[in-house]
C-alpha atoms as a PDB file:
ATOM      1  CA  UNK A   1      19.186  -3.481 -14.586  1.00  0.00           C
ATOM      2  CA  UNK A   2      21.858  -2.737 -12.175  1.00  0.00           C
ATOM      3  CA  UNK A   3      22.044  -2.447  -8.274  1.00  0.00           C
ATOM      4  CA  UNK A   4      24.034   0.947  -8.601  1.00  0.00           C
ATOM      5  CA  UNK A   5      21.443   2.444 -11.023  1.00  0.00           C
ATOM      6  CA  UNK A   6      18.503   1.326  -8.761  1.00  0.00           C
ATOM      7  CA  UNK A   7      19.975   2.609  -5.416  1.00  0.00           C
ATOM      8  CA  UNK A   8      20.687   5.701  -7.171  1.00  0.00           C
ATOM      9  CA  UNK A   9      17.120   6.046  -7.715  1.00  0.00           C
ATOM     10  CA  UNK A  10      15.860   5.611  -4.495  1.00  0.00           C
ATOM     11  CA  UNK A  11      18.115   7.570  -2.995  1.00  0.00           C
ATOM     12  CA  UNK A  12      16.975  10.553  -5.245  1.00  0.00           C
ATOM     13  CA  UNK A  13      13.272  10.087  -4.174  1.00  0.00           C
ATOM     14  CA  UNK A  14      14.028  10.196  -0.668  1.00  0.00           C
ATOM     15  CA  UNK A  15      15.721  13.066  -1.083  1.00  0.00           C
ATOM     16  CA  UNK A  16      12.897  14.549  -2.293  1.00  0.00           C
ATOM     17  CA  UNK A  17      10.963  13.236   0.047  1.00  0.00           C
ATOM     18  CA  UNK A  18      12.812  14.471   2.697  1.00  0.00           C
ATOM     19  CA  UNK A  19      13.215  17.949   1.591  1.00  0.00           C
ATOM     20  CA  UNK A  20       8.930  17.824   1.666  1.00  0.00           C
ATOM     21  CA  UNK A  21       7.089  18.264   4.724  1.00  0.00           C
ATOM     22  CA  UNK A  22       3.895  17.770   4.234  1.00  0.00           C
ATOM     23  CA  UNK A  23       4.529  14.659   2.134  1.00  0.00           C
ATOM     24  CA  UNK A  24       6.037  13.437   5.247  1.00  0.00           C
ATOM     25  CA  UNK A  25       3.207  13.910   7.272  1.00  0.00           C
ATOM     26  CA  UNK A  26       0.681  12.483   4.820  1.00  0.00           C
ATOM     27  CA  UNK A  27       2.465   8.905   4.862  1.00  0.00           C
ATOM     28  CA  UNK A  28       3.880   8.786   8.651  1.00  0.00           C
ATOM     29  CA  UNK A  29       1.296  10.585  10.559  1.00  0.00           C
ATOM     30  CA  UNK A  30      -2.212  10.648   8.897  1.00  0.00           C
ATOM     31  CA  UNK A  31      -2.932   6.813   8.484  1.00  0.00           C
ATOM     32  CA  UNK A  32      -2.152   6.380  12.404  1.00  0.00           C
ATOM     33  CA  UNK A  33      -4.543   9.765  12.944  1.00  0.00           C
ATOM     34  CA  UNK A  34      -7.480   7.895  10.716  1.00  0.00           C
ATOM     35  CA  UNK A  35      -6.763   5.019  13.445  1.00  0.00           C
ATOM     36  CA  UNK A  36      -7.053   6.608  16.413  1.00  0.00           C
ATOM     37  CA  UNK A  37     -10.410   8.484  14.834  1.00  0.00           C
ATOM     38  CA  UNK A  38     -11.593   4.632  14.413  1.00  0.00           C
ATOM     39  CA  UNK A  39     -10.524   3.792  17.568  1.00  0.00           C
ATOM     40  CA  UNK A  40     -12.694   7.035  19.844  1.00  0.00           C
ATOM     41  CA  UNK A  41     -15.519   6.200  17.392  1.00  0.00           C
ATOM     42  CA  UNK A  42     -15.744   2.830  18.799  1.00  0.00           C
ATOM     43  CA  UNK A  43     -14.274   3.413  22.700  1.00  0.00           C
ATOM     44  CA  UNK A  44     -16.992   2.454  24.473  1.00  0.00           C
ATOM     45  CA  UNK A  45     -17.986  -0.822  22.016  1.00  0.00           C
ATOM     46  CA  UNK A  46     -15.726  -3.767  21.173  1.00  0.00           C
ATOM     47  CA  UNK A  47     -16.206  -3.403  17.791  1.00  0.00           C
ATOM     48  CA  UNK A  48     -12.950  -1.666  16.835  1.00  0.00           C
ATOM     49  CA  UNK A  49     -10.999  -5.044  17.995  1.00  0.00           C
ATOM     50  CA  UNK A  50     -12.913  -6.446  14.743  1.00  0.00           C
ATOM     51  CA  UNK A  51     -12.199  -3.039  12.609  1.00  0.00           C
ATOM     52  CA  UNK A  52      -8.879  -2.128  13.627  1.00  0.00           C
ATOM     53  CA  UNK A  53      -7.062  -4.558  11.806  1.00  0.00           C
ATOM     54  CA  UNK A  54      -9.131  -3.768   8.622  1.00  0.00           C
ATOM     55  CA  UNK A  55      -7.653  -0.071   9.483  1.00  0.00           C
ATOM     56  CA  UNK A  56      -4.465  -0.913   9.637  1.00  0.00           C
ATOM     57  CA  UNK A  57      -4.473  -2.863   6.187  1.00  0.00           C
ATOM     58  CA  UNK A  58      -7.115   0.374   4.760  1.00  0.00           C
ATOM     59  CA  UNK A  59      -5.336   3.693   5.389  1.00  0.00           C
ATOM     60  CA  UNK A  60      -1.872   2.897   4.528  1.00  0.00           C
ATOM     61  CA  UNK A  61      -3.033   1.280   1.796  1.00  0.00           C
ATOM     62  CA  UNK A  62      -4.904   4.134   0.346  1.00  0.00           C
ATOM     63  CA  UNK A  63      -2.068   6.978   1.078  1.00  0.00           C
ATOM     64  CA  UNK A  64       0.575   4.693  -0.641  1.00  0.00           C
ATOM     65  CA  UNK A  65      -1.507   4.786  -3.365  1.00  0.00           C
ATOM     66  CA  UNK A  66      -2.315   8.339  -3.914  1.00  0.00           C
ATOM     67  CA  UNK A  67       1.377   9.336  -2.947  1.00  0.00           C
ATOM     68  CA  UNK A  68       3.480   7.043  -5.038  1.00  0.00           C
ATOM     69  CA  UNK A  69       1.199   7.435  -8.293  1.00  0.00           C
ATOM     70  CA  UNK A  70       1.021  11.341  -8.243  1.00  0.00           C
ATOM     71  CA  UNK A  71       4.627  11.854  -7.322  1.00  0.00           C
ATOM     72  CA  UNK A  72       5.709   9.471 -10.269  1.00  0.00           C
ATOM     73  CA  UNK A  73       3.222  10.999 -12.701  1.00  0.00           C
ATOM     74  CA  UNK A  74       4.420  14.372 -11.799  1.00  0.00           C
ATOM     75  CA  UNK A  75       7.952  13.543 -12.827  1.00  0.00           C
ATOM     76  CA  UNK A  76       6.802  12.151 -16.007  1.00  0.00           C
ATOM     77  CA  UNK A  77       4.842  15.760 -16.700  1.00  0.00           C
ATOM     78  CA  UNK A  78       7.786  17.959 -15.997  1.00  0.00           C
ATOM     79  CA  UNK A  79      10.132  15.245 -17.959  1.00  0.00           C
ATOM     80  CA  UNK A  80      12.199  14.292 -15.222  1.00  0.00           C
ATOM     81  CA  UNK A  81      11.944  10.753 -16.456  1.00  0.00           C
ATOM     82  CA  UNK A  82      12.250  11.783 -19.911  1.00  0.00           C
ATOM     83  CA  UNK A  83      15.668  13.249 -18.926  1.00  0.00           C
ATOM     84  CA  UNK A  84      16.921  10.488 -16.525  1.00  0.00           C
ATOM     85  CA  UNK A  85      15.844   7.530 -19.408  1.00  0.00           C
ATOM     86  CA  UNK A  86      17.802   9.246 -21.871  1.00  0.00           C
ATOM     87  CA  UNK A  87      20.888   8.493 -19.605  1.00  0.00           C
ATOM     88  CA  UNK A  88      22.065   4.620 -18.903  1.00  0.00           C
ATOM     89  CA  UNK A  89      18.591   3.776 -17.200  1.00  0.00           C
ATOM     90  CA  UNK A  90      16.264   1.551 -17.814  1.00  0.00           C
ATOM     91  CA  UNK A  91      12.591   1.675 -17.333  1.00  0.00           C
ATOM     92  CA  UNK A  92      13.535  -1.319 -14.517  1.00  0.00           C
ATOM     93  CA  UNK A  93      16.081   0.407 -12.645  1.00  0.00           C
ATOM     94  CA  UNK A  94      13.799   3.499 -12.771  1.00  0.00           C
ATOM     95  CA  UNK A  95      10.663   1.393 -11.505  1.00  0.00           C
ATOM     96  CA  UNK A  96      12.826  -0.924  -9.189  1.00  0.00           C
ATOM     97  CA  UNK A  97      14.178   2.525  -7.523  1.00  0.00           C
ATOM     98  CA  UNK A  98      11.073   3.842  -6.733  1.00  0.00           C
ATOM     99  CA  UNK A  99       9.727   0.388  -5.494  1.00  0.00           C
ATOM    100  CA  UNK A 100      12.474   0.619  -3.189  1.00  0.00           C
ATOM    101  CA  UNK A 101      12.157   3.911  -1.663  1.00  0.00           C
ATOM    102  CA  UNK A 102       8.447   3.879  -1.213  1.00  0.00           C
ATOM    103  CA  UNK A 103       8.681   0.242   0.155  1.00  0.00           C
ATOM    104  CA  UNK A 104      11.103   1.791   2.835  1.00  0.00           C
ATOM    105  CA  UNK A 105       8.785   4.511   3.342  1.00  0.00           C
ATOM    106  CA  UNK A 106       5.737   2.266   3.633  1.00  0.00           C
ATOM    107  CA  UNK A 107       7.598   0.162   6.368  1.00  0.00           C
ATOM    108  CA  UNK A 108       7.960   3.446   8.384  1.00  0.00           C
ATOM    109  CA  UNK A 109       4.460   4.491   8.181  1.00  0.00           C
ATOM    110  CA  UNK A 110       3.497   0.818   8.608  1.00  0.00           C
ATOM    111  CA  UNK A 111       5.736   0.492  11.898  1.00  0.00           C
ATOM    112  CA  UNK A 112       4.127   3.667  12.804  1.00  0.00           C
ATOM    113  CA  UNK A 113       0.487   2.471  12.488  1.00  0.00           C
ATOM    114  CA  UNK A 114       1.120  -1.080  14.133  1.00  0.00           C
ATOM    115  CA  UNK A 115       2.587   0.489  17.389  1.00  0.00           C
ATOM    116  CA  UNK A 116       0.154   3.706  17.348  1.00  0.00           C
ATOM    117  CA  UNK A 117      -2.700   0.845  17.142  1.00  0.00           C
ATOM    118  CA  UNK A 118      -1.168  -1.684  19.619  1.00  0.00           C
ATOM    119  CA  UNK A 119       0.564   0.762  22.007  1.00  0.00           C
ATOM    120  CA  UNK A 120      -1.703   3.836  22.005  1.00  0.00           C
ATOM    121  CA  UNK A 121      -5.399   2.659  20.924  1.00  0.00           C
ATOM    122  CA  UNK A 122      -5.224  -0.987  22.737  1.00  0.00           C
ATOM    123  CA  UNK A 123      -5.809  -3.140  19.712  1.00  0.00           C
ATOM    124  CA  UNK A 124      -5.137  -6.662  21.296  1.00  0.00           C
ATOM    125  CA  UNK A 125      -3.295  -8.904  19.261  1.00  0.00           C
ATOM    126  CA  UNK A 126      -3.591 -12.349  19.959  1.00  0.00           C
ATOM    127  CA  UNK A 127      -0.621 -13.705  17.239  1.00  0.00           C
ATOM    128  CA  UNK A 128       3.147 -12.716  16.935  1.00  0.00           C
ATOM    129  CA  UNK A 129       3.242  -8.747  16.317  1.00  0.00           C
ATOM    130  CA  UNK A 130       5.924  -8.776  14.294  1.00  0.00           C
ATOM    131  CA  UNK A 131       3.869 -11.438  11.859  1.00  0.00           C
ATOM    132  CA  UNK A 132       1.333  -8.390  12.119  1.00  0.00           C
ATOM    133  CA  UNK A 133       3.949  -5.793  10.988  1.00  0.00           C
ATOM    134  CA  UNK A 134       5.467  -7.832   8.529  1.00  0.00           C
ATOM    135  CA  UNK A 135       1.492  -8.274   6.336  1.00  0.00           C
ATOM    136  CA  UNK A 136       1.077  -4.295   7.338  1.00  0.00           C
ATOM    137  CA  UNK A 137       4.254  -3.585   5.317  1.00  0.00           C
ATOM    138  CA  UNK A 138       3.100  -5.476   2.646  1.00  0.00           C
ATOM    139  CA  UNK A 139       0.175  -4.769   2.147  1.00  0.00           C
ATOM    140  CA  UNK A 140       1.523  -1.047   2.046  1.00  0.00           C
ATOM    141  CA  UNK A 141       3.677  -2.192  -0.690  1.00  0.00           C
ATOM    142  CA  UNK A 142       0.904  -2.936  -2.089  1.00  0.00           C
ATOM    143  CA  UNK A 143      -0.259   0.104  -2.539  1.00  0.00           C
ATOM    144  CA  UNK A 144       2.777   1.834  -3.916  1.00  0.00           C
ATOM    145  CA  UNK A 145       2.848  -1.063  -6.307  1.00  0.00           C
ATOM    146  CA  UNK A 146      -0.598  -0.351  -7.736  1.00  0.00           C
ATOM    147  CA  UNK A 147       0.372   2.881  -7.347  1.00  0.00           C
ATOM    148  CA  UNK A 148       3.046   2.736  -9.931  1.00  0.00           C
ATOM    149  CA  UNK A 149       0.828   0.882 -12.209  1.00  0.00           C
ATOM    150  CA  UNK A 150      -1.765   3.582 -12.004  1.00  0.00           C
ATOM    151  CA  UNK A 151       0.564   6.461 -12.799  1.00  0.00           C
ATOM    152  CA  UNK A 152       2.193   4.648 -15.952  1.00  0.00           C
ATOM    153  CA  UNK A 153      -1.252   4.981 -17.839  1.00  0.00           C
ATOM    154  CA  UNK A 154      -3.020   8.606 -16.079  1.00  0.00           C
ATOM    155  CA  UNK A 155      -1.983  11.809 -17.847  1.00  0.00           C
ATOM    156  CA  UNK A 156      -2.882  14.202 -14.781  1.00  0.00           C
ATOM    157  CA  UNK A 157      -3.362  13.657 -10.934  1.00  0.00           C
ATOM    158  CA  UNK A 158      -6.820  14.247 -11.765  1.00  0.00           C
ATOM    159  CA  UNK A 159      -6.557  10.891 -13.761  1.00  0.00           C
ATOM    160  CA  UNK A 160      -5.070   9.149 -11.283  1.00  0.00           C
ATOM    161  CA  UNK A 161      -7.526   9.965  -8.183  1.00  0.00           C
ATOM    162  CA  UNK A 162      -9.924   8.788 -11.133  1.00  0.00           C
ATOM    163  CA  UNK A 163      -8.035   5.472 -10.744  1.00  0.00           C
ATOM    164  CA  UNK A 164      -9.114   4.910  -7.121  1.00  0.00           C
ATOM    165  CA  UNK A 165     -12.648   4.005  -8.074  1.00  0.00           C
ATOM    166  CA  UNK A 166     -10.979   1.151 -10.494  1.00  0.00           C
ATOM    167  CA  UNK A 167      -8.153  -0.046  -8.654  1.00  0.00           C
ATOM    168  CA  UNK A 168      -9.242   1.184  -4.487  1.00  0.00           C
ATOM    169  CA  UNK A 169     -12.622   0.754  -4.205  1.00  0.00           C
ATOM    170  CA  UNK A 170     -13.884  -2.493  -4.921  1.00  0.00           C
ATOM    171  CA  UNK A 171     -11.480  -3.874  -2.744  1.00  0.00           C
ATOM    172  CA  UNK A 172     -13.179  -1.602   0.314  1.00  0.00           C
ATOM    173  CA  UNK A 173     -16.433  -2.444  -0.273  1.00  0.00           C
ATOM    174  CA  UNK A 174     -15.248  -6.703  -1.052  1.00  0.00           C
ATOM    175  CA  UNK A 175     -12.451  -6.831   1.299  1.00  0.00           C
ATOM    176  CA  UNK A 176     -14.756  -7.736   4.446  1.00  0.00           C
ATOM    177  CA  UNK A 177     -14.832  -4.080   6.161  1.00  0.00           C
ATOM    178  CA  UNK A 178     -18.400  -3.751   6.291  1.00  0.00           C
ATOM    179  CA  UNK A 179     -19.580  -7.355   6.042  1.00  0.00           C
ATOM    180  CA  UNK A 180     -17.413 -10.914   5.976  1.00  0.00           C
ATOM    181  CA  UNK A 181     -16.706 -12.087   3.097  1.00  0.00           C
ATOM    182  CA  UNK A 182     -17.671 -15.358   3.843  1.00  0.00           C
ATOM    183  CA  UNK A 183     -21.473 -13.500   3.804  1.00  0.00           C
ATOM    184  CA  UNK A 184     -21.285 -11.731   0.634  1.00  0.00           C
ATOM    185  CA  UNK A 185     -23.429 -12.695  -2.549  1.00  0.00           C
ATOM    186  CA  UNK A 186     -21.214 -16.060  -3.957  1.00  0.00           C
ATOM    187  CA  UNK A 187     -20.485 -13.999  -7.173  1.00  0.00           C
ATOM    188  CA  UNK A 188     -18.927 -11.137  -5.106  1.00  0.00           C
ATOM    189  CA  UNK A 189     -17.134 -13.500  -2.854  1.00  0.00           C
ATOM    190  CA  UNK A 190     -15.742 -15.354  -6.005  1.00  0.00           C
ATOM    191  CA  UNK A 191     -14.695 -11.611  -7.206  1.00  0.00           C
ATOM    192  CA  UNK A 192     -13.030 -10.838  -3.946  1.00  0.00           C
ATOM    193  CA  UNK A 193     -11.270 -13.856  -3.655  1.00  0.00           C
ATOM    194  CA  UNK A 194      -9.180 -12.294  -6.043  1.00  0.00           C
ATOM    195  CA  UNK A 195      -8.180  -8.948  -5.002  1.00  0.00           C
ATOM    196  CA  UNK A 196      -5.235  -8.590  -2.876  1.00  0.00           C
ATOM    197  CA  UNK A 197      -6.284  -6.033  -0.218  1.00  0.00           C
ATOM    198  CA  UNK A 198      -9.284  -8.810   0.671  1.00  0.00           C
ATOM    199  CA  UNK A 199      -5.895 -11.242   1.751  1.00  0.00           C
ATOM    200  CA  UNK A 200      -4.279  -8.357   3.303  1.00  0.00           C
ATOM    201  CA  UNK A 201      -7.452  -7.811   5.784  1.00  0.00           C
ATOM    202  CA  UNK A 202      -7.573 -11.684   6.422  1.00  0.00           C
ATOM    203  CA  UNK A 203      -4.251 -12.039   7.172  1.00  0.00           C
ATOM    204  CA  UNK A 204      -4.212  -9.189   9.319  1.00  0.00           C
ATOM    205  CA  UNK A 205      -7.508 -10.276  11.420  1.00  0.00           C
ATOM    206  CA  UNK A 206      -6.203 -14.170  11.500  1.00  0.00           C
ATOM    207  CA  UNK A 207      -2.801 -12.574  13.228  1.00  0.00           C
ATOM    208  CA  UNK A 208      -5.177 -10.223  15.700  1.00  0.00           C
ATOM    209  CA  UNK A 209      -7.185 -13.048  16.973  1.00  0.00           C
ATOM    210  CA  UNK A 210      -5.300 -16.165  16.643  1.00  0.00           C
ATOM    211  CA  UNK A 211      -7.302 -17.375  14.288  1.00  0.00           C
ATOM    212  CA  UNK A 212      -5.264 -18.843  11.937  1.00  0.00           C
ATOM    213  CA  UNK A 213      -1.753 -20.591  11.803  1.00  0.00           C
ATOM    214  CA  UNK A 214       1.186 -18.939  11.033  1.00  0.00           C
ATOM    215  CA  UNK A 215       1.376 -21.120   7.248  1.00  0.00           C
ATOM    216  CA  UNK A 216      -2.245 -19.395   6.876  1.00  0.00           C
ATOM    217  CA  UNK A 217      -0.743 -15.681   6.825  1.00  0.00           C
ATOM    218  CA  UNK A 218       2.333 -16.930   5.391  1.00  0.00           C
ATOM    219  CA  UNK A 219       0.373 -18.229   2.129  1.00  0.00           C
ATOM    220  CA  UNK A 220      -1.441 -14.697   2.491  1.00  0.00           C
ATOM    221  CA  UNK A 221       1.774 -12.949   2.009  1.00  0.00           C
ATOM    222  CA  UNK A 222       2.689 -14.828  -0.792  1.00  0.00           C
ATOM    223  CA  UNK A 223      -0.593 -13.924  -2.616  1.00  0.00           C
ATOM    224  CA  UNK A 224       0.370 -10.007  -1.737  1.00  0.00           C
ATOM    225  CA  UNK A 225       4.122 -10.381  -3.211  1.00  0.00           C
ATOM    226  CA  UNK A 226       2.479 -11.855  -6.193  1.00  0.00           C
ATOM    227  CA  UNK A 227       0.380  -8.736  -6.475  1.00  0.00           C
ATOM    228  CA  UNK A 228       3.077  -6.940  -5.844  1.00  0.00           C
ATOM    229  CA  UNK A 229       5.721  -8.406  -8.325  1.00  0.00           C
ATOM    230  CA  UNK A 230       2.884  -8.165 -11.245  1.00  0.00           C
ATOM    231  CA  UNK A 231       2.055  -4.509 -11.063  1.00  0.00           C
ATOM    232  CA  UNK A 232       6.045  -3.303 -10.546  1.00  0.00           C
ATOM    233  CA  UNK A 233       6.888  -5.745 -13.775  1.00  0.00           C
ATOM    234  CA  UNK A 234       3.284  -4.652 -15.359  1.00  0.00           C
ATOM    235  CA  UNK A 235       4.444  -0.972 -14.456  1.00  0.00           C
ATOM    236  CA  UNK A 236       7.979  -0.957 -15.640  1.00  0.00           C
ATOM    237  CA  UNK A 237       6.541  -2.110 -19.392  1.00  0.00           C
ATOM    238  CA  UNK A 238       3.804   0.467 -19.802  1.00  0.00           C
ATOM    239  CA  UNK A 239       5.883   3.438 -18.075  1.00  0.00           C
ATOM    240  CA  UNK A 240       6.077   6.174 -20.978  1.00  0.00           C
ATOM    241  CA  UNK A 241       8.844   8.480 -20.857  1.00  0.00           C
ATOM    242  CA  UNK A 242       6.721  11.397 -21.011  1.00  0.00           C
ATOM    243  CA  UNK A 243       3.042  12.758 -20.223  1.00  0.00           C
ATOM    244  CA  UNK A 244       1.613  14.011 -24.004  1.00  0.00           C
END
């Protein structure tokens, strides 16, 4: 792996990126849209001071997901990586590249969220916001990361929304969105324990209220970059050159 070969990379996906409108939209604008939604729901209730940082660690989540796996698989189906592995790349520059141009992206959209949240919905935040901002980002990451590792075994998009159920959901219903996980059957608490998004929540909530010291979250992000580091090195070895 080189730096030049992995900067390259990037650069070429947010070029792409940039030249596509409505991908731009999907990762900068809709997660902070599905916030404010939350946030009217629950306007005249407190409850979205318990939710909202659940939101902000849900909806990038998810959209990192869907776009980083199907715009990755799609270059595999039209042999775009075929081509560029058949030059001086390897599978790590390739998968490092896109790491790093989705993990810019996903700082965006998660600086974008945080402020829309704080500034705009009134989500109180009792901790340092930039502690907030820095678990957002990651656990955005997160996503791409996972997303990645989905696209390097789905043959169509199709495949890869099929994914969501696998990879997505059981985090949702474990991560403590609809009840704490402190509350859920020990079995299921044992399970979730072990899924990332579930640390991403808690470390998001402990940094909302004041919870939890800063060596708390700071643990919590280690857990994520763990996460993280796995499915990019888990990705890079299963990527296949080309969609059969």
């Amino acid at each position: 792996m080189t730096p030049a070969r992995t900067l390259a990379t990037a650069g070429r996906i947010l070029t792409q990126i940039r030249h596509d409108p409505r991908t731009i939209v999907l990762l900068l604008v809709v997660p902070s849209l599905l916030i404010g939604l939350i946030a009217w729901i629950f306007s005249d209730t407190s409850t979205f001071e318990t939710v909202g940082p659940a939101m902000i660690a849900l909806f990038p989540f998810i959209v990192m997901f869907l776009v980083t796996s199907i715009t990755t698989l799609r270059e595999r189906r039209t042999g775009t990586l075929e081509r560029l592995l058949s030059m001086p790349l390897g599978k790590g520059d390739l998968i490092l590249g896109y790491t790093l141009a989705f993990g810019l992206l996903a700082t965006l959209q998660s600086a974008v969220a945080v402020g829309f949240a704080v500034g705009v919905c009134g989500l109180e935040i009792v901790g340092s916001l930039w502690l907030l901002l820095a678990v957002a980002v990651a656990d955005a990451v997160l996503g791409t990361a996972l997303g990645l590792l989905a696209s390097a075994f789905a043959r169509t998009e199709f495949q890869v929304v099929q994914f969501m159920p696998l990879l997505v959901f059981p985090q949702i219903l474990l991560g403590g969105i609809f009840l704490p996980r402190d509350q859920l059957p020990d079995v299921l608490q044992a399970i979730s324990d072990w899924l990332p998004l579930s640390h991403a929540i808690d470390a998001l909530r402990a940094v909302a209220t004041g919870s939890e010291d800063d060596a708390y979250v700071l643990g919590e992000l280690l857990i994520i970059g763990a996460w993280i580091v796995g499915a990019v090195v888990l990705g890079s070895i299963t990527l296949r050159r080309r969609t059969p």
